[in-house]
PDB file of N, CA and C in Angstrom:
ATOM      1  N   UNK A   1      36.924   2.232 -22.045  1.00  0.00           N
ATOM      2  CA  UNK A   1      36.911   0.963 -22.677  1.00  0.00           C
ATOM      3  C   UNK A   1      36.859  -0.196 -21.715  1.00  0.00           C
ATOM      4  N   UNK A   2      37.722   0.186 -20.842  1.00  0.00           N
ATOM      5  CA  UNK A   2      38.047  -1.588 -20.448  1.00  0.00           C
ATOM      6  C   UNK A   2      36.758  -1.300 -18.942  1.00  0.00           C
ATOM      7  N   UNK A   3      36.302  -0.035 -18.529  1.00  0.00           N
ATOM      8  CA  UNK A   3      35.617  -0.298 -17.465  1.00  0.00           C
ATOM      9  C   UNK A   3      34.160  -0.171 -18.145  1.00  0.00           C
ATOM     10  N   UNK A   4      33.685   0.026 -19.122  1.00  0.00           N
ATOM     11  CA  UNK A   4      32.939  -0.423 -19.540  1.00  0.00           C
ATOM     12  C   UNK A   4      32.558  -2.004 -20.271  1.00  0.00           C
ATOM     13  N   UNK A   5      33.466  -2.195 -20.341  1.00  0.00           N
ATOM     14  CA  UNK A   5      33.171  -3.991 -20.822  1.00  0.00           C
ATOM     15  C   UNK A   5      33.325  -4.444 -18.973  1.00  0.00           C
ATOM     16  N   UNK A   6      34.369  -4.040 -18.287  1.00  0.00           N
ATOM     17  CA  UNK A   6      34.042  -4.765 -16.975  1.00  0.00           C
ATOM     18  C   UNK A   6      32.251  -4.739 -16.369  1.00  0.00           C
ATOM     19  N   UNK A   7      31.863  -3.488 -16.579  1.00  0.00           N
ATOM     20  CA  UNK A   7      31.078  -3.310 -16.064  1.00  0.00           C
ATOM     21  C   UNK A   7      29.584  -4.107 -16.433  1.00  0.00           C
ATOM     22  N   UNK A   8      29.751  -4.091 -18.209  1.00  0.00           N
ATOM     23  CA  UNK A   8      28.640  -4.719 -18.905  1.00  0.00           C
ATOM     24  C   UNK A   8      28.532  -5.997 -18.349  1.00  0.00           C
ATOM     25  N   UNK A   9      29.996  -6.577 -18.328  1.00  0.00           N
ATOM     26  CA  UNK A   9      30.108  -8.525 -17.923  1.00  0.00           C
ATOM     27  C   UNK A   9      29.427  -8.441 -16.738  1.00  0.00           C
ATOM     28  N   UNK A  10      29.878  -7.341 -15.679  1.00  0.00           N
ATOM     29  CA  UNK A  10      29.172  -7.612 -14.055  1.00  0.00           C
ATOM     30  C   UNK A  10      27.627  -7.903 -14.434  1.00  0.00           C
ATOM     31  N   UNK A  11      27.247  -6.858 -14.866  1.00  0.00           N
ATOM     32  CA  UNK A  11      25.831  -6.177 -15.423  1.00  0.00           C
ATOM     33  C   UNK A  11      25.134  -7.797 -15.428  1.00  0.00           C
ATOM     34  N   UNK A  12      25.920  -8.127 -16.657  1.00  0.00           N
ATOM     35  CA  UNK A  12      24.826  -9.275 -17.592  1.00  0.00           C
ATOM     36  C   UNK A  12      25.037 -10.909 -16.513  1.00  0.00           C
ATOM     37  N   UNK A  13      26.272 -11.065 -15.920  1.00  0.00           N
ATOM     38  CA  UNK A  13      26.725 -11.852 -15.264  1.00  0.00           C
ATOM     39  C   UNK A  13      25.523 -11.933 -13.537  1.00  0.00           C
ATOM     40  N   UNK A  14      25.628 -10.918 -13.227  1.00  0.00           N
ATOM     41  CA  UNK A  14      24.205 -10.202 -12.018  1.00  0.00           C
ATOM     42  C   UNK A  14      22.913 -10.748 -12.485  1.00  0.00           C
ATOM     43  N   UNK A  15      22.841 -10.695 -13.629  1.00  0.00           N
ATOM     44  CA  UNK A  15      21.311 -10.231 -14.367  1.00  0.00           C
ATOM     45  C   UNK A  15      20.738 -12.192 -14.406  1.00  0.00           C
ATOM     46  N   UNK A  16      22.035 -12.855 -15.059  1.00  0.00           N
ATOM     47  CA  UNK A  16      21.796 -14.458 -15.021  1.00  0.00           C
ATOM     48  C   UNK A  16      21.507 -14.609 -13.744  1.00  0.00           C
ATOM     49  N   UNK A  17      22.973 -14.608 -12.700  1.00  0.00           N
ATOM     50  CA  UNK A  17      22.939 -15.245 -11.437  1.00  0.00           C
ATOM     51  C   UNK A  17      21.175 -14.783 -10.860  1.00  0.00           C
ATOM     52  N   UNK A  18      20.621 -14.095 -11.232  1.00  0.00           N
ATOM     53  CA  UNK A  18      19.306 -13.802 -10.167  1.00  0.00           C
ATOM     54  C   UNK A  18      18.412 -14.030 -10.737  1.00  0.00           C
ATOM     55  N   UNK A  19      18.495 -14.202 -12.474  1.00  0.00           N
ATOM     56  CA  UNK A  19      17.320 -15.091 -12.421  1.00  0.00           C
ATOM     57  C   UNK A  19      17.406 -16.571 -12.241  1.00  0.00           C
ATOM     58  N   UNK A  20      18.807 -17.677 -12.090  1.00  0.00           N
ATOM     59  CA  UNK A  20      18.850 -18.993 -11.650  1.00  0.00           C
ATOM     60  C   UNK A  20      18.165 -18.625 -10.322  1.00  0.00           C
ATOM     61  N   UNK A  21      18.496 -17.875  -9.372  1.00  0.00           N
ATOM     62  CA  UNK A  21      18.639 -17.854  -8.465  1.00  0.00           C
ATOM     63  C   UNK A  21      16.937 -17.954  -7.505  1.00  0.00           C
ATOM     64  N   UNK A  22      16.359 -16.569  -8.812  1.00  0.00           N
ATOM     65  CA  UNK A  22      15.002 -16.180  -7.979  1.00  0.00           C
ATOM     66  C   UNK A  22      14.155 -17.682  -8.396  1.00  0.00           C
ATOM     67  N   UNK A  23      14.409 -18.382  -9.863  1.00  0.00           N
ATOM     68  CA  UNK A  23      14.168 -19.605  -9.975  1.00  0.00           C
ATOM     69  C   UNK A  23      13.589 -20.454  -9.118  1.00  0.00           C
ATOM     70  N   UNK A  24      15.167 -20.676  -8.288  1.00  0.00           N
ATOM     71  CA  UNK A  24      14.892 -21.767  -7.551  1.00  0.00           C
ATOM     72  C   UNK A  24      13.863 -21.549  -6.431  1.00  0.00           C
ATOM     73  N   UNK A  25      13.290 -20.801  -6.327  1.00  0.00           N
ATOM     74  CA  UNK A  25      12.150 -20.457  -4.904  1.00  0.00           C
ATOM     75  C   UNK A  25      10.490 -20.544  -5.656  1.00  0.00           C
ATOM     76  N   UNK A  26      10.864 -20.855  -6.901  1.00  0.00           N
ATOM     77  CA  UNK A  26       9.305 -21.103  -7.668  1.00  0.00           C
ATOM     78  C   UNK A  26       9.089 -22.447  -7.547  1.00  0.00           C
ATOM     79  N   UNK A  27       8.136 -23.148  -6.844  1.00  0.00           N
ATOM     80  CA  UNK A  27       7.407 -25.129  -7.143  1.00  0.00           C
ATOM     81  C   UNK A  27       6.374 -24.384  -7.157  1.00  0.00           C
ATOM     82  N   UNK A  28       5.709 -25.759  -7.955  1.00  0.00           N
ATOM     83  CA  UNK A  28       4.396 -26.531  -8.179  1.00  0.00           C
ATOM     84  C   UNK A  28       3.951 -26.771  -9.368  1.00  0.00           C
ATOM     85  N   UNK A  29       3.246 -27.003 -10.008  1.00  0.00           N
ATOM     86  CA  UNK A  29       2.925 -28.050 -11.121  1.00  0.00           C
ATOM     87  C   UNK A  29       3.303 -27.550 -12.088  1.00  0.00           C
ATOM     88  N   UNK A  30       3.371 -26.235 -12.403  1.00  0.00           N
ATOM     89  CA  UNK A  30       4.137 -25.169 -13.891  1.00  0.00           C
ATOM     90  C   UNK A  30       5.278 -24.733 -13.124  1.00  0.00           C
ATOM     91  N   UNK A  31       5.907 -25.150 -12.618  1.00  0.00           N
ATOM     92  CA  UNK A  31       7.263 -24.578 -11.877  1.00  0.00           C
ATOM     93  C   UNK A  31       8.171 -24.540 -13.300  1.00  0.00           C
ATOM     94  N   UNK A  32       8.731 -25.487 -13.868  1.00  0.00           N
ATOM     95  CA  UNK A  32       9.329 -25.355 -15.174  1.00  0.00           C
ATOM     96  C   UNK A  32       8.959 -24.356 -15.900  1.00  0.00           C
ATOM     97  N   UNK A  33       8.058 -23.995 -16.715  1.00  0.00           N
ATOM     98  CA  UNK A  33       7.133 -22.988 -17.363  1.00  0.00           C
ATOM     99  C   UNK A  33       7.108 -21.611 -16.818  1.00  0.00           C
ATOM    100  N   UNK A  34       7.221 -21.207 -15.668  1.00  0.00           N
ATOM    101  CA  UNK A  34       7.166 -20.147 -14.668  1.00  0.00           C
ATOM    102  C   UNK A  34       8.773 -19.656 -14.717  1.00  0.00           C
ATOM    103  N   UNK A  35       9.545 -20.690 -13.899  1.00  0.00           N
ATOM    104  CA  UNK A  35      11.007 -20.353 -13.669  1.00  0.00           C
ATOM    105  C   UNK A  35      11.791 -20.152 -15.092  1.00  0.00           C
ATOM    106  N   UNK A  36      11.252 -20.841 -15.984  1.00  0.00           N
ATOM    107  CA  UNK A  36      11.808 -20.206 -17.422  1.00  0.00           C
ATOM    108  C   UNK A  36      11.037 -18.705 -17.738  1.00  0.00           C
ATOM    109  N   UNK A  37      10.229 -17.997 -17.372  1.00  0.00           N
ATOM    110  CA  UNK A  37       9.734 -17.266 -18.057  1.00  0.00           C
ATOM    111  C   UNK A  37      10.071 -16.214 -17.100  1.00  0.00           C
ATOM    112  N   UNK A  38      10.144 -16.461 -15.858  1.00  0.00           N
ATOM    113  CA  UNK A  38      10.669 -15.416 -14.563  1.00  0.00           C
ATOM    114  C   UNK A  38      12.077 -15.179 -15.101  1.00  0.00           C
ATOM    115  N   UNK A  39      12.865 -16.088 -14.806  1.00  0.00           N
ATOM    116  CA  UNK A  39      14.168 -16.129 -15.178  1.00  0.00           C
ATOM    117  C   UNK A  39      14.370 -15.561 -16.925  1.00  0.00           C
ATOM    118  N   UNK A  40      13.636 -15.597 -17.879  1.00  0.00           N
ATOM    119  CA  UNK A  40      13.583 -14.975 -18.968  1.00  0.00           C
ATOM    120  C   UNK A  40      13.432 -13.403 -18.125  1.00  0.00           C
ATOM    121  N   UNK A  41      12.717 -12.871 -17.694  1.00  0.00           N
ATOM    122  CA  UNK A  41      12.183 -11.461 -17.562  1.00  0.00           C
ATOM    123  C   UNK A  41      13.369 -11.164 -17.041  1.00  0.00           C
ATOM    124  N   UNK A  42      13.485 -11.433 -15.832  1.00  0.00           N
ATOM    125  CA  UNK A  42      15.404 -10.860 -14.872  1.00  0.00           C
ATOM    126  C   UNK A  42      16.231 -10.842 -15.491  1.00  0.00           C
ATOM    127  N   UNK A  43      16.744 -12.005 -16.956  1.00  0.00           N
ATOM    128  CA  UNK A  43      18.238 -11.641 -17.070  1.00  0.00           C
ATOM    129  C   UNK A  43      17.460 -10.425 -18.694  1.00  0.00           C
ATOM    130  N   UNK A  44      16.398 -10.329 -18.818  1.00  0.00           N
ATOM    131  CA  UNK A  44      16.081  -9.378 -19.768  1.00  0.00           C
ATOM    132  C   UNK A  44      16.326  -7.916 -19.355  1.00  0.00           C
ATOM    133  N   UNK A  45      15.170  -7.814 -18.252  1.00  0.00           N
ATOM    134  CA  UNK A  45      15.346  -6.532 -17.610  1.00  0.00           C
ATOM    135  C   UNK A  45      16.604  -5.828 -16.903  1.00  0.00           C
ATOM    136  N   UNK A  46      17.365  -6.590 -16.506  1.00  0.00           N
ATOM    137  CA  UNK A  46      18.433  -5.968 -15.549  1.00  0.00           C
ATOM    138  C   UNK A  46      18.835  -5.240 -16.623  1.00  0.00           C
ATOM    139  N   UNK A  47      19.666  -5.867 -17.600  1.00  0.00           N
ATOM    140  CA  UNK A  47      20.604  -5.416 -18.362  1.00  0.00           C
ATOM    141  C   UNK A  47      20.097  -4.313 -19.118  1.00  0.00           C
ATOM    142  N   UNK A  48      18.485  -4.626 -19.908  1.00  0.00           N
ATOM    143  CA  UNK A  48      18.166  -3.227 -20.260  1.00  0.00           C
ATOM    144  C   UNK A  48      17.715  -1.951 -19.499  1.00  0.00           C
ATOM    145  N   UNK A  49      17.732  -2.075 -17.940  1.00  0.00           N
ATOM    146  CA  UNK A  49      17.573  -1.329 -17.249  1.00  0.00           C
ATOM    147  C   UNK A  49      18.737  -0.501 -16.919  1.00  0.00           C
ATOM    148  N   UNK A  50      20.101  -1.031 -16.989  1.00  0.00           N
ATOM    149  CA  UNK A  50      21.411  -0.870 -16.789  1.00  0.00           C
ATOM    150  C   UNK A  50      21.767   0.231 -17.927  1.00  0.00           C
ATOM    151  N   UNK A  51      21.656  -0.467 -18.880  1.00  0.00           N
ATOM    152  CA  UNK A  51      21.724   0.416 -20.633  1.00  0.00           C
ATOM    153  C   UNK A  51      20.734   1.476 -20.068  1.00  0.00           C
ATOM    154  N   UNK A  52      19.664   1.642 -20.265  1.00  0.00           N
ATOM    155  CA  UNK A  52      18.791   2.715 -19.700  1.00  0.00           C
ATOM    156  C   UNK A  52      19.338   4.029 -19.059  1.00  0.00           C
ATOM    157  N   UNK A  53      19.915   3.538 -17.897  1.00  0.00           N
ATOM    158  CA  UNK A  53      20.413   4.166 -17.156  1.00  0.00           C
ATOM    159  C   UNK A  53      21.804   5.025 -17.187  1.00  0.00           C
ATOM    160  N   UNK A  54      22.598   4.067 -18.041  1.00  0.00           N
ATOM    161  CA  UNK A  54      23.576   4.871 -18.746  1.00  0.00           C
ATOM    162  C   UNK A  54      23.922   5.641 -19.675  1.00  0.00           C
ATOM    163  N   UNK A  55      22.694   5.762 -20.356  1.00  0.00           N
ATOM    164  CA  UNK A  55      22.808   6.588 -21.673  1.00  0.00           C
ATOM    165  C   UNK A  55      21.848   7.260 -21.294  1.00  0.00           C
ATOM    166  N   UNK A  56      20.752   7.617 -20.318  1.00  0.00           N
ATOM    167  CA  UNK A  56      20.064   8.838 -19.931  1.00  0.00           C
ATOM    168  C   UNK A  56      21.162   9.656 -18.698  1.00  0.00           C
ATOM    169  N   UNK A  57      22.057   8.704 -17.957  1.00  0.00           N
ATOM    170  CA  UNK A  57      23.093   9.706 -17.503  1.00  0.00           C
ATOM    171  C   UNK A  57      23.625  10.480 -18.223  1.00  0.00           C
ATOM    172  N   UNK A  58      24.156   9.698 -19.874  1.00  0.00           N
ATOM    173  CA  UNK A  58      25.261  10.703 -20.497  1.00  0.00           C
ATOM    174  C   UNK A  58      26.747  10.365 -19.818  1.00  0.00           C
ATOM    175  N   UNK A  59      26.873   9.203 -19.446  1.00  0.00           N
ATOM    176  CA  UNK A  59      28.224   9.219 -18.986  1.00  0.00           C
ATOM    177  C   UNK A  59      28.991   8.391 -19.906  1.00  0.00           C
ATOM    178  N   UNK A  60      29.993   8.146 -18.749  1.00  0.00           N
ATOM    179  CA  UNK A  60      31.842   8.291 -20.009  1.00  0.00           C
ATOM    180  C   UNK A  60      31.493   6.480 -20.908  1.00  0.00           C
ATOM    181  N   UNK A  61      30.717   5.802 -19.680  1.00  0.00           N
ATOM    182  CA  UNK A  61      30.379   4.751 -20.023  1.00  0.00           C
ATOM    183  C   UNK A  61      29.668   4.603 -21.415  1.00  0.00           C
ATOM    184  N   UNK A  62      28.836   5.387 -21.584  1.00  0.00           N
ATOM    185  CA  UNK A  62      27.947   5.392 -22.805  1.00  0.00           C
ATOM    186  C   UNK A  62      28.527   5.655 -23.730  1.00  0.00           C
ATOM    187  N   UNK A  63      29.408   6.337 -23.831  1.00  0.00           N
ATOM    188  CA  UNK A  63      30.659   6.820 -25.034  1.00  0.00           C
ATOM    189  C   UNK A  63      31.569   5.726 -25.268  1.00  0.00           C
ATOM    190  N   UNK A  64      31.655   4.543 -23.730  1.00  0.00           N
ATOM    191  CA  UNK A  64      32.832   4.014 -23.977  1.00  0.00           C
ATOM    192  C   UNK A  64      32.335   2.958 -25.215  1.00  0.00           C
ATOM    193  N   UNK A  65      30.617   2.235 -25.255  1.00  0.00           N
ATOM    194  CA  UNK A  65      30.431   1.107 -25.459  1.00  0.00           C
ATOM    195  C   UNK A  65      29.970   0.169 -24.668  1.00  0.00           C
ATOM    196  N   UNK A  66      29.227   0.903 -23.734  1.00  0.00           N
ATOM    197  CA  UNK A  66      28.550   0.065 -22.778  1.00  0.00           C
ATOM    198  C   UNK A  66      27.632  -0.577 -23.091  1.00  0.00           C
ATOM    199  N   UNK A  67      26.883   0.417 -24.234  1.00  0.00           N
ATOM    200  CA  UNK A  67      25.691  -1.254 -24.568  1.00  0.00           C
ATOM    201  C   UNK A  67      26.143  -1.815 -25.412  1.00  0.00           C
ATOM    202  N   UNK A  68      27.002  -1.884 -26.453  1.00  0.00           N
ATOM    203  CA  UNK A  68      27.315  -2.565 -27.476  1.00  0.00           C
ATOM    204  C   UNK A  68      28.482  -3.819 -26.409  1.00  0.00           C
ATOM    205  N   UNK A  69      28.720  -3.437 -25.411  1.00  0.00           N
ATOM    206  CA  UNK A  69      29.040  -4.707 -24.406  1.00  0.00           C
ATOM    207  C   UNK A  69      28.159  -5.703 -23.905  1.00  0.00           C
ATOM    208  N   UNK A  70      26.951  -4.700 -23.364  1.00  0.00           N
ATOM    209  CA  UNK A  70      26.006  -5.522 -22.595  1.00  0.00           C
ATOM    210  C   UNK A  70      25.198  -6.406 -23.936  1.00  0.00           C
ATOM    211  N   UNK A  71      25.299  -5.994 -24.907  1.00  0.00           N
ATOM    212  CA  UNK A  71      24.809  -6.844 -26.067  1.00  0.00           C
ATOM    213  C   UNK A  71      25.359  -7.930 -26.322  1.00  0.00           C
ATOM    214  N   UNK A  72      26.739  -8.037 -26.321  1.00  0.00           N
ATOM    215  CA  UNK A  72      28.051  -8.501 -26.879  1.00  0.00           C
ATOM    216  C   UNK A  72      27.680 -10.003 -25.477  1.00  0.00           C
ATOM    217  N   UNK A  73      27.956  -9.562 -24.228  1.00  0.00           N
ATOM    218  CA  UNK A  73      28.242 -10.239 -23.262  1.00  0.00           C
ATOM    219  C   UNK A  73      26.622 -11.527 -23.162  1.00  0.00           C
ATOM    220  N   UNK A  74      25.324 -10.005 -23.815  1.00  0.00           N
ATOM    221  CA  UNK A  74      24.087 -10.933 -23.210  1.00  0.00           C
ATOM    222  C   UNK A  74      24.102 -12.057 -24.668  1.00  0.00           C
ATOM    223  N   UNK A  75      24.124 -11.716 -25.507  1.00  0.00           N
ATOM    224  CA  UNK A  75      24.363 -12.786 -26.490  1.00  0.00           C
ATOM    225  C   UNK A  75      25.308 -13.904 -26.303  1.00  0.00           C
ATOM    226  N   UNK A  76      26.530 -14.067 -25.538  1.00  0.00           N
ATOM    227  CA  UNK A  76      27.080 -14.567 -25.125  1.00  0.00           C
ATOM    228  C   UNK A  76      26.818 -16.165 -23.789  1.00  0.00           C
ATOM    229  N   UNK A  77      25.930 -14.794 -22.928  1.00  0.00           N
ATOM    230  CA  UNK A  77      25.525 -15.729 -21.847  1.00  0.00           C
ATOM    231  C   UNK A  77      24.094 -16.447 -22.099  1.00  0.00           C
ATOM    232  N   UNK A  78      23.617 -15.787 -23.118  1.00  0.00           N
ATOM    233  CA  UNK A  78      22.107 -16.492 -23.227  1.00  0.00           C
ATOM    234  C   UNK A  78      21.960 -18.047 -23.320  1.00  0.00           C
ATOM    235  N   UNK A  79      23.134 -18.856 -24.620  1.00  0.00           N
ATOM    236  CA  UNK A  79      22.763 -19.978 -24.956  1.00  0.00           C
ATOM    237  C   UNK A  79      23.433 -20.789 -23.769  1.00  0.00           C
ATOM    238  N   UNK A  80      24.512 -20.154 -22.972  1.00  0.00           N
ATOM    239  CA  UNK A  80      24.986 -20.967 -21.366  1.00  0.00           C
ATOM    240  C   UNK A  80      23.887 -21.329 -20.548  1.00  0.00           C
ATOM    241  N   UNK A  81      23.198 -19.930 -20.446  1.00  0.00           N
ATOM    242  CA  UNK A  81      22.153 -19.757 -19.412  1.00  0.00           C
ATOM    243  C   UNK A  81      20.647 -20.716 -19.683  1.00  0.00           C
ATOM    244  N   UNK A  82      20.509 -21.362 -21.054  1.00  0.00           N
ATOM    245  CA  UNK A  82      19.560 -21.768 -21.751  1.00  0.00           C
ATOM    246  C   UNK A  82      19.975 -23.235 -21.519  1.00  0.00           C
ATOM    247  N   UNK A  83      21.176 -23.513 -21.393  1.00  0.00           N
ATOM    248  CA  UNK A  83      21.914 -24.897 -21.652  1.00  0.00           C
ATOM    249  C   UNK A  83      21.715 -25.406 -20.310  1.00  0.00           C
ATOM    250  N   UNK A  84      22.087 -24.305 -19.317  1.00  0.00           N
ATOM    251  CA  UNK A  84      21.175 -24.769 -17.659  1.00  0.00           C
ATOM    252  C   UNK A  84      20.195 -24.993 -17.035  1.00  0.00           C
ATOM    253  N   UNK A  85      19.325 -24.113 -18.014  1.00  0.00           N
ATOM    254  CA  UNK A  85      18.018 -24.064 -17.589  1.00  0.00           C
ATOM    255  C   UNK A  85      17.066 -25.561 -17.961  1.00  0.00           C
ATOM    256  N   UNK A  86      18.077 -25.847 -19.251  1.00  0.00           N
ATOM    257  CA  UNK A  86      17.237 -27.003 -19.882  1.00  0.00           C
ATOM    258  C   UNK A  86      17.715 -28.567 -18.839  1.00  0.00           C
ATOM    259  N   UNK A  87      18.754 -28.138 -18.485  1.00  0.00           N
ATOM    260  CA  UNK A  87      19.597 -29.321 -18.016  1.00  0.00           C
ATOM    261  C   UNK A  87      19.101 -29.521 -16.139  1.00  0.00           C
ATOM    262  N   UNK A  88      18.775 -28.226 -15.745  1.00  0.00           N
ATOM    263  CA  UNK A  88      17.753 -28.501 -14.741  1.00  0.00           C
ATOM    264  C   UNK A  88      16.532 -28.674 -14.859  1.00  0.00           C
ATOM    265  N   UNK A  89      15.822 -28.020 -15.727  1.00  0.00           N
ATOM    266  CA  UNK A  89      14.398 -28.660 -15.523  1.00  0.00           C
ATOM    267  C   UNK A  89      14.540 -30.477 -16.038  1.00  0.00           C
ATOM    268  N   UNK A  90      15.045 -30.741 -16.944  1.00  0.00           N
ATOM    269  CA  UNK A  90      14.548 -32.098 -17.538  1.00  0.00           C
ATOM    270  C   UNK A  90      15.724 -32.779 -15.943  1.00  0.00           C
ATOM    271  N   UNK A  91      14.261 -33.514 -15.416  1.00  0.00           N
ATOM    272  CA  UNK A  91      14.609 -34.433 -13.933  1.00  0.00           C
ATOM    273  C   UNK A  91      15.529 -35.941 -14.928  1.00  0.00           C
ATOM    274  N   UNK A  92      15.394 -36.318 -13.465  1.00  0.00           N
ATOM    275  CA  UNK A  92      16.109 -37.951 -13.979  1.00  0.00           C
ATOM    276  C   UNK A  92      15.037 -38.503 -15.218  1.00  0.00           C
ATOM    277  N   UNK A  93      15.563 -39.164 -15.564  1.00  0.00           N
ATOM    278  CA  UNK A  93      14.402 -40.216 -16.648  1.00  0.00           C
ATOM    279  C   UNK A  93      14.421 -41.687 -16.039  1.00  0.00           C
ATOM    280  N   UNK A  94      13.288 -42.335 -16.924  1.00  0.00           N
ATOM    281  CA  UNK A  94      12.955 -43.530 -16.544  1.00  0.00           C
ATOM    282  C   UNK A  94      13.925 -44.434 -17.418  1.00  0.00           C
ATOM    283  N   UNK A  95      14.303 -45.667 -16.546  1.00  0.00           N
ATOM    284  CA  UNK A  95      14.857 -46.174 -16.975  1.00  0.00           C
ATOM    285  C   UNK A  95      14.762 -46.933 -18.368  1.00  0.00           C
ATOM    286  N   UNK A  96      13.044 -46.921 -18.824  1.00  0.00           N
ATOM    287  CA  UNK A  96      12.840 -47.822 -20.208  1.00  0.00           C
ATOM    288  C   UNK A  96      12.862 -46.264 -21.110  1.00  0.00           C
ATOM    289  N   UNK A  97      12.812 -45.338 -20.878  1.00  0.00           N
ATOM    290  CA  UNK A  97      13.008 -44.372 -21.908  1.00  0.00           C
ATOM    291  C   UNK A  97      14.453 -44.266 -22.566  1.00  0.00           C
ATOM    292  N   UNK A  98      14.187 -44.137 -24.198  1.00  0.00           N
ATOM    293  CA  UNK A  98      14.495 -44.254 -25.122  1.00  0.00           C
ATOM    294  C   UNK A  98      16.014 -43.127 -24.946  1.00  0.00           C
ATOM    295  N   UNK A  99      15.974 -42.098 -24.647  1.00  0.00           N
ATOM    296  CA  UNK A  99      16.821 -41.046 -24.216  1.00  0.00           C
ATOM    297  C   UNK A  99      17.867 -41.328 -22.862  1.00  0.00           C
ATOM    298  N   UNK A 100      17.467 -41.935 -22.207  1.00  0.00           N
ATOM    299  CA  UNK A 100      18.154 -42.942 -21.483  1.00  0.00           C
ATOM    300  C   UNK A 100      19.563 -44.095 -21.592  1.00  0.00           C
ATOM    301  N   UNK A 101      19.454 -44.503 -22.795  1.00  0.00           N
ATOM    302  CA  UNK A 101      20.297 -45.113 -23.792  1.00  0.00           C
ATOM    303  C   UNK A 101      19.683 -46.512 -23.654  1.00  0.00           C
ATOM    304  N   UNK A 102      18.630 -46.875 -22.999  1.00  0.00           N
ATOM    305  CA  UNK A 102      18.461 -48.173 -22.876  1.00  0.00           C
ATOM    306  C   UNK A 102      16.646 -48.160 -23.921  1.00  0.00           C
ATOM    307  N   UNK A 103      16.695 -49.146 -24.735  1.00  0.00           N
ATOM    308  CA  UNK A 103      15.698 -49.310 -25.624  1.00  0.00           C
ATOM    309  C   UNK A 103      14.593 -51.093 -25.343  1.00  0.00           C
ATOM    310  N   UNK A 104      13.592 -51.257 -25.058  1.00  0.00           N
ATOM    311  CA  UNK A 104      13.115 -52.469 -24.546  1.00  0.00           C
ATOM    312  C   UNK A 104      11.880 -52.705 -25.803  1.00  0.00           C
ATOM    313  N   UNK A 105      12.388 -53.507 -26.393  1.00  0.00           N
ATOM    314  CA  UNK A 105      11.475 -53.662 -27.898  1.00  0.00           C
ATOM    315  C   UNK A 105      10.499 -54.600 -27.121  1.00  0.00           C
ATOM    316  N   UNK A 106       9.343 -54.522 -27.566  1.00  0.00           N
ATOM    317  CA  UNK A 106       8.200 -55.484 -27.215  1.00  0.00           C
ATOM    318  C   UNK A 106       7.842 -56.236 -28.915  1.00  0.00           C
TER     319      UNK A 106
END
């Protein structure tokens, strides 16, 4: 039980940190578009690669609830990981934009 939920959190917790991570080494003009969709694939794949791997072992893990963790945990971290992603790509704004809090009626 409990080393299978440790393990799922590492799992899914690994799986975010590397796709912020591999992220940040993507520029140029679709860099936004790219690093969301890279970073989509990494924290996708790890974790179902992880599950994969534990239930074609057959181990104690797979009995304990290991994917119904790594489910539990990736549902969890997705809308964090989404809340960063959005909050880094959108740069500074201009100062006459509306989202800004400042409004300049003509």
């Amino acid at each position: 039980g409990v080393l299978a939920e440790f393990t799922a959190g590492i799992v899914v917790w690994c799986a975010s940190a590397m796709g912020m991570l591999f992220g940040e080494f993507i520029h140029g003009p679709n860099a936004a578009l790219t690093k969301l969709l890279f970073g989509m694939v990494i924290r996708m794949v790890v974790p179902l690669a992880a599950c994969l791997m534990v239930l074609l072992a057959q181990s104690r893990l797979a009995s304990a609830g290991f994917v119904f963790y790594v489910l539990l945990f990736y549902l969890t971290a997705l809308p964090i990981d989404t809340t960063l992603a959005v909050v880094r790509c959108s740069g500074p704004r201009p100062a006459g934009d509306w989202r800004a809090g400042k409004i300049e009626l003509s």
